[in-house]
N, C-alpha and C. Protein backbone atom coordinates (compact mmCIF):
# COMPACT_ATOMS: atom_id res chain seq x y z
N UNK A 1 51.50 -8.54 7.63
CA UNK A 1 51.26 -9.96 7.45
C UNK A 1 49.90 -10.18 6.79
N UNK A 2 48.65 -9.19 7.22
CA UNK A 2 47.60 -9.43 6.58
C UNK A 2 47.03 -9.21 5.76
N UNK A 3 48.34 -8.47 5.18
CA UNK A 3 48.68 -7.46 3.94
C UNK A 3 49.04 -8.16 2.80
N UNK A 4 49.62 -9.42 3.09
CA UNK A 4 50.87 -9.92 2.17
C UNK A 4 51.79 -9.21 2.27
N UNK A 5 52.23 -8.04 2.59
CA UNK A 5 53.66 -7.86 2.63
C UNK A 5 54.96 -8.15 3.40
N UNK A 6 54.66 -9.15 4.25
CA UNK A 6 55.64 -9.33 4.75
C UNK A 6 55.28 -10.95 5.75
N UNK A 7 56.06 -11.86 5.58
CA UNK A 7 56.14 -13.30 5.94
C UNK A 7 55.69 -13.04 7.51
N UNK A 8 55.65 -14.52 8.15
CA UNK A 8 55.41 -14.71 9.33
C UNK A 8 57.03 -14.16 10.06
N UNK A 9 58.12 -15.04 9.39
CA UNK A 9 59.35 -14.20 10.52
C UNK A 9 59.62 -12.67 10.27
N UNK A 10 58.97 -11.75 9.62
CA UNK A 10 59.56 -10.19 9.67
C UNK A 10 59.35 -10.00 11.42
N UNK A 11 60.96 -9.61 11.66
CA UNK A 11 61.01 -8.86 12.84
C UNK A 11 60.55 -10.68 14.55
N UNK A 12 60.78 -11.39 14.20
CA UNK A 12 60.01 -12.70 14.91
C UNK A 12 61.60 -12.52 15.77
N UNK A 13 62.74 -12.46 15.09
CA UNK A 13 63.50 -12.82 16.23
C UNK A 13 64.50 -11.32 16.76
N UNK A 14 65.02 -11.33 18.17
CA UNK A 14 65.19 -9.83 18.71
C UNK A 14 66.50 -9.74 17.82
N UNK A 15 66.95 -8.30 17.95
CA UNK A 15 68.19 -7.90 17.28
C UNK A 15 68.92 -8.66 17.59
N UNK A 16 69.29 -8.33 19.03
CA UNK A 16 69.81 -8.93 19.83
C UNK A 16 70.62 -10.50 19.46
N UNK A 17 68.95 -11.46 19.17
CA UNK A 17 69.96 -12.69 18.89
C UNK A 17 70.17 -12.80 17.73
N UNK A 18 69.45 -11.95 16.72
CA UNK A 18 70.02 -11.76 15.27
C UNK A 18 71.57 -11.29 15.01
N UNK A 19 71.91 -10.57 15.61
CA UNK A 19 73.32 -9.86 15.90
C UNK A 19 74.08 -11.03 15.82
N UNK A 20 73.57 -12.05 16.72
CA UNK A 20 75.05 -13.01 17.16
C UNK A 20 75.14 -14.59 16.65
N UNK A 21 73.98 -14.16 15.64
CA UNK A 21 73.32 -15.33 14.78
C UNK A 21 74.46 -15.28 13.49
N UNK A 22 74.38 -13.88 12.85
CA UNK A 22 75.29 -13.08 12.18
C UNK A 22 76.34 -12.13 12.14
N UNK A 23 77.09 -12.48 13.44
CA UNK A 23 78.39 -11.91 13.58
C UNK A 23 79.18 -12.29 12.26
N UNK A 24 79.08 -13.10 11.88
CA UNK A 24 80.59 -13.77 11.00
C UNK A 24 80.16 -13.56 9.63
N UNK A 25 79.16 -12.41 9.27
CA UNK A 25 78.79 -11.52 8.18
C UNK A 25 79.10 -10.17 8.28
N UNK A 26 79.84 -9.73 9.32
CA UNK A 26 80.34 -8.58 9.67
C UNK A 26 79.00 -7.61 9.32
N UNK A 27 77.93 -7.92 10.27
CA UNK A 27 76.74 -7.14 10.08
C UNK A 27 76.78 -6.38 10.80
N UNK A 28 76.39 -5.40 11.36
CA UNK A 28 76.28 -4.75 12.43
C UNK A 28 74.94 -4.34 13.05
N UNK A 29 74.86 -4.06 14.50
CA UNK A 29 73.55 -4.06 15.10
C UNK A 29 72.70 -2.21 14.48
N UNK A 30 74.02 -1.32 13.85
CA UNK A 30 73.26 -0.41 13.30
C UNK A 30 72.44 -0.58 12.06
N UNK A 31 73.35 -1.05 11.28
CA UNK A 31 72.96 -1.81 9.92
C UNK A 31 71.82 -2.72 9.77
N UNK A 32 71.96 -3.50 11.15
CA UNK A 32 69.99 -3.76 11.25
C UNK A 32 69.33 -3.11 11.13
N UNK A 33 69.46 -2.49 12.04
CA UNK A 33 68.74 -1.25 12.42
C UNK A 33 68.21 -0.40 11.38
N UNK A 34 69.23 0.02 10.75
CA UNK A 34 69.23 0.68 9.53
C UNK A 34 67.83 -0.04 8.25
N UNK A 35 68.09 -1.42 8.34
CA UNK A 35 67.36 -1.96 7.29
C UNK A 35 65.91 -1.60 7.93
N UNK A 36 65.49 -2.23 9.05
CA UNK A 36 64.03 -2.43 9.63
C UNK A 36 64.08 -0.95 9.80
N UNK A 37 64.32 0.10 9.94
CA UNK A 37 63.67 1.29 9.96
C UNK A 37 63.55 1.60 7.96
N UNK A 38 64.56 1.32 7.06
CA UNK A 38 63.84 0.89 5.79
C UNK A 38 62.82 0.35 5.63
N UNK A 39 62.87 -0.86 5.50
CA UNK A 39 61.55 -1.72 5.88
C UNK A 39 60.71 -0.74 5.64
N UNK A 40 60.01 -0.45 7.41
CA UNK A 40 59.06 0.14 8.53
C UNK A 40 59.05 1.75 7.16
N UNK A 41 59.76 2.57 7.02
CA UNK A 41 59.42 3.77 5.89
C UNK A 41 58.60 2.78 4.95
N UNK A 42 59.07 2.05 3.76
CA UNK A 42 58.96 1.87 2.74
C UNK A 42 57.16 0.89 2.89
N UNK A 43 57.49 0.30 4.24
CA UNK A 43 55.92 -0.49 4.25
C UNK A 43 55.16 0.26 4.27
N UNK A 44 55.44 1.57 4.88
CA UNK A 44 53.76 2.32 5.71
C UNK A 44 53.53 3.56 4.10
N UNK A 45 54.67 3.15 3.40
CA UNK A 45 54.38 3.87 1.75
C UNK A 45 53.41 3.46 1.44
N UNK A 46 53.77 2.91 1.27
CA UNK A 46 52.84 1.70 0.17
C UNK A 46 51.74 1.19 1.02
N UNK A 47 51.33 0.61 2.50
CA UNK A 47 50.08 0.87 2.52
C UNK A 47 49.50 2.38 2.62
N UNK A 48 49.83 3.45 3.26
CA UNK A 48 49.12 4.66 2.83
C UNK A 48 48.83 4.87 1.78
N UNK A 49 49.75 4.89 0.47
CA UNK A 49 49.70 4.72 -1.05
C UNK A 49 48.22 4.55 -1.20
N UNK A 50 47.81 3.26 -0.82
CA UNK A 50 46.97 2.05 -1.21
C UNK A 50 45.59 2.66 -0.85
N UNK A 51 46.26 3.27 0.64
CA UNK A 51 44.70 3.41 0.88
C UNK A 51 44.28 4.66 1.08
N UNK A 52 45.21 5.85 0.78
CA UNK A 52 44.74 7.23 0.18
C UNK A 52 43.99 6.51 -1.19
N UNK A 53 44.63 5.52 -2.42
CA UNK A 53 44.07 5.69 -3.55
C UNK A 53 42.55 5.06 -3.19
N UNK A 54 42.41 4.01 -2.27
CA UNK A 54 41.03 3.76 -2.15
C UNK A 54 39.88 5.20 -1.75
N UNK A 55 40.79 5.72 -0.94
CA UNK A 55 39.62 6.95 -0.30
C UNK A 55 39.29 7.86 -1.66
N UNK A 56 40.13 8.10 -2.35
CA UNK A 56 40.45 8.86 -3.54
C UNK A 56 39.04 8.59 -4.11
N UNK A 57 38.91 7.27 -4.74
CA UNK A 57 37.67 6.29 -5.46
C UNK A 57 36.93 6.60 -4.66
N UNK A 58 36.79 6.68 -3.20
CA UNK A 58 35.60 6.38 -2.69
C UNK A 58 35.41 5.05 -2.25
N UNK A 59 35.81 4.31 -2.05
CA UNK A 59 36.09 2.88 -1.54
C UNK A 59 36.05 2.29 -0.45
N UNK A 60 36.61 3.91 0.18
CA UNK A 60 36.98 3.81 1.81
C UNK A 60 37.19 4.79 2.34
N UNK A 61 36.73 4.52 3.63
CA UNK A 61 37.14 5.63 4.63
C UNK A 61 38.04 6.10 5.59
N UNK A 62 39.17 6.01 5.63
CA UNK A 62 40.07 6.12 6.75
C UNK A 62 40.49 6.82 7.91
N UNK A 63 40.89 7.07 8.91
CA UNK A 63 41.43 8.10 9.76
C UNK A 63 42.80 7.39 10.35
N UNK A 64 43.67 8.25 10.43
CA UNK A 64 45.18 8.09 11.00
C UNK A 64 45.14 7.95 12.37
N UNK A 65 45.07 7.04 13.47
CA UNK A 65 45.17 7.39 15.09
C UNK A 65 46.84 6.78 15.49
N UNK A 66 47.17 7.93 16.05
CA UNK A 66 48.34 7.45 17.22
C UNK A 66 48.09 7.03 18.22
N UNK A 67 48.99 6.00 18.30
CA UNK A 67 48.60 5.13 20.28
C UNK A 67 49.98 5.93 20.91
């Protein structure tokens, strides 16, 4: 979000009631699934992308932490 990449509703409402919001699109709760783990790959590209190329320059400093 503070990125610009992605609006205030990404991910705002649960699968759950998304599922039954869009039953009568013959969506399925994997096929969500499926997309937001797209998403979630393709976002953390492109900011790592971004900010390996800053460290690259010299721009910045980063470190990776897992919670």
């Amino acid at each position: 979000l503070l990125l610009g990449m992605i609006n205030n509703n990404y991910k705002k409402i649960p699968l759950k009631i998304l599922k039954a919001e869009i039953e009568y699109c013959d969506v399925t709760e994997w096929e969500l699934n499926k997309f937001y783990m797209r998403c979630n790959t393709r976002l953390n590209t492109i900011l790592f992308s971004a900010l390996n190329n800053l460290q690259n320059r010299s721009l910045i400093a980063f470190e990776t932490q897992i919670l």
